[in-house]
C-alpha atoms as a PDB file:
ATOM      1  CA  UNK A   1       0.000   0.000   0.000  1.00  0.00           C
ATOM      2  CA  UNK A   2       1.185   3.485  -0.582  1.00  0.00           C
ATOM      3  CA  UNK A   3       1.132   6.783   1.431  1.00  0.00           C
ATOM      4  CA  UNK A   4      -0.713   8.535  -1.456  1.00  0.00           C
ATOM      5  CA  UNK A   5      -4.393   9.628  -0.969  1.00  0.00           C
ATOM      6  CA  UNK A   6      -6.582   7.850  -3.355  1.00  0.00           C
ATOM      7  CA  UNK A   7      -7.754   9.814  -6.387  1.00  0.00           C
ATOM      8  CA  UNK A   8     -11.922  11.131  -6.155  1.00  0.00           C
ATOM      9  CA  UNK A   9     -13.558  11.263  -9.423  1.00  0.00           C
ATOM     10  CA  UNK A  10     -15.691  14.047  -9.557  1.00  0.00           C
ATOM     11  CA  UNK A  11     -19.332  13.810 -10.599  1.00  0.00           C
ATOM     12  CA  UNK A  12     -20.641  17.178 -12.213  1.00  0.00           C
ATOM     13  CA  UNK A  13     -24.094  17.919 -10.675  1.00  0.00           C
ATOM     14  CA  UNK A  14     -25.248  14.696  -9.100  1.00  0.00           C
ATOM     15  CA  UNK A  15     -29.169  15.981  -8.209  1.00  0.00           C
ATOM     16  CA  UNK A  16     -28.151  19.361  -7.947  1.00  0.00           C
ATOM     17  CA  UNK A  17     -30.912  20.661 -10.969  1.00  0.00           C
ATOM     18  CA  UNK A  18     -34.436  21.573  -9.822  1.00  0.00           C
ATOM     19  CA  UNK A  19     -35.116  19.723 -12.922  1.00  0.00           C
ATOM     20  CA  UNK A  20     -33.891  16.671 -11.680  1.00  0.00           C
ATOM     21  CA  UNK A  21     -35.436  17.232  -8.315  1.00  0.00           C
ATOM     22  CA  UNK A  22     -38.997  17.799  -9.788  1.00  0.00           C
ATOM     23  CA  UNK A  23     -39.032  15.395 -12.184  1.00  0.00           C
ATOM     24  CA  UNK A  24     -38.111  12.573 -10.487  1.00  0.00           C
ATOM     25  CA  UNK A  25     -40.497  13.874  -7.454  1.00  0.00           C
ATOM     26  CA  UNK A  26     -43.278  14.081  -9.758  1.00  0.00           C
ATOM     27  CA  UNK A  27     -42.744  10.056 -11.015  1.00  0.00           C
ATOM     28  CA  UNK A  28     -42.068   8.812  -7.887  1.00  0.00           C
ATOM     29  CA  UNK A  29     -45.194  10.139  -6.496  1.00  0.00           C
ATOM     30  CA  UNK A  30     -46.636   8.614  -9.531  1.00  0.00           C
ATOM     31  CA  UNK A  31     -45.001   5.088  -8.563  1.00  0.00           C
ATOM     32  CA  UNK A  32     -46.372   5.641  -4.948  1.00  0.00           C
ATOM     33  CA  UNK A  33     -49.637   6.674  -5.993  1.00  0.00           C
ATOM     34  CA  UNK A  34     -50.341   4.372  -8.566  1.00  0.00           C
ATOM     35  CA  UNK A  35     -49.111   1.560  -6.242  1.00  0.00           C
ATOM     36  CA  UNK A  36     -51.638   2.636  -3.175  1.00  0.00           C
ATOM     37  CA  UNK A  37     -54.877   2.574  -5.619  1.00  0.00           C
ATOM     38  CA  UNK A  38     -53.391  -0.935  -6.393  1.00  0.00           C
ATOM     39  CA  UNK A  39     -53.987  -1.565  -2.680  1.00  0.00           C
ATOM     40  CA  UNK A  40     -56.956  -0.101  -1.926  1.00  0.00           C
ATOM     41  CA  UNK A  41     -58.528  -0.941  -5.374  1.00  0.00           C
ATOM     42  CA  UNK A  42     -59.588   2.469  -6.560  1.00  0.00           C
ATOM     43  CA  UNK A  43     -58.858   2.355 -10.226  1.00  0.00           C
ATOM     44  CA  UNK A  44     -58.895   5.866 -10.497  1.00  0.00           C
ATOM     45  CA  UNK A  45     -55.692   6.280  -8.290  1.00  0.00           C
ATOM     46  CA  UNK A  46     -53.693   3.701 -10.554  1.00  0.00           C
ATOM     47  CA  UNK A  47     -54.335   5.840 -13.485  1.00  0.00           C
ATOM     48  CA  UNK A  48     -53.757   8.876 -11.992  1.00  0.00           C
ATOM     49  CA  UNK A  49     -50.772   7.928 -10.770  1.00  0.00           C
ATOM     50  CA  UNK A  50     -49.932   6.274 -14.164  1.00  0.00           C
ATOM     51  CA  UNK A  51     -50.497   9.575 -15.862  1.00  0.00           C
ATOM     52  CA  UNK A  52     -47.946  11.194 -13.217  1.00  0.00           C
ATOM     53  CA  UNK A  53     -44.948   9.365 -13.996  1.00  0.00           C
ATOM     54  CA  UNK A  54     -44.674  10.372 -18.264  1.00  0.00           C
ATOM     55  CA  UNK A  55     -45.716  13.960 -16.731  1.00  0.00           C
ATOM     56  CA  UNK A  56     -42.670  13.888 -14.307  1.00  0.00           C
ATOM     57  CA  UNK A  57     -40.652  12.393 -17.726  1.00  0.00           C
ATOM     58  CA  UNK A  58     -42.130  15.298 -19.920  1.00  0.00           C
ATOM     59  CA  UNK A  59     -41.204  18.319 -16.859  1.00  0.00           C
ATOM     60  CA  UNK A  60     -37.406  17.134 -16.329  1.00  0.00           C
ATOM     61  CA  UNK A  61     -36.328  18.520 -20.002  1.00  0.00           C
ATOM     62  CA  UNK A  62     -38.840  20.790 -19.623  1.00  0.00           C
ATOM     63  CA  UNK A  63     -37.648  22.627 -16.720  1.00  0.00           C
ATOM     64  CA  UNK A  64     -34.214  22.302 -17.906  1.00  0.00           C
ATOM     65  CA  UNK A  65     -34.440  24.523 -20.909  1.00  0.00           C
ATOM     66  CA  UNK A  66     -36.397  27.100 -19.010  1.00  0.00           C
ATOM     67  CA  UNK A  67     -33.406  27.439 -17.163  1.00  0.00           C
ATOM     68  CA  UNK A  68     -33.906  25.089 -13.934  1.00  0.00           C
ATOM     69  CA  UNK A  69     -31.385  22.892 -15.236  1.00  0.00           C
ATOM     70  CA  UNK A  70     -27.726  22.308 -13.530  1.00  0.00           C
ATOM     71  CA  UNK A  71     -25.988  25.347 -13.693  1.00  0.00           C
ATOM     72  CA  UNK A  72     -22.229  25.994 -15.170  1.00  0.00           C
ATOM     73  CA  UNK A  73     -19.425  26.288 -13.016  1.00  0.00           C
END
């Protein structure tokens, strides 16, 4: 073993885009939502929470070229 530290890759913006945040919020509520009507056998739910998850797909790129998108350093 050597006395040298060990090299850290660095990651450029690992979650650090409200983009990111919101659109992976938006189909994970989706998941959990769709999931729970599963449970409790309201149809509805499962589809709303169906539609959620392309909406949280179709906000990530959206957000990101309005400018909510990882920023430069």
């Amino acid at each position: 073993m050597s006395n040298q530290p060990a090299a850290v890759e660095h990651h450029e913006d690992e979650g650090h885009s409200v983009a990111g945040w919101v659109g992976v919020t938006v189909m994970l509520l989706g998941f959990a939502l769709g999931t729970l009507g599963l449970f409790i056998d309201q149809m509805v739910v499962v589809w709303i929470g169906v539609a959620l998850i392309p909406l949280g797909a179709i906000l990530w790129p959206l957000l990101k070229a309005f400018g909510l998108g990882p920023k430069a350093h």
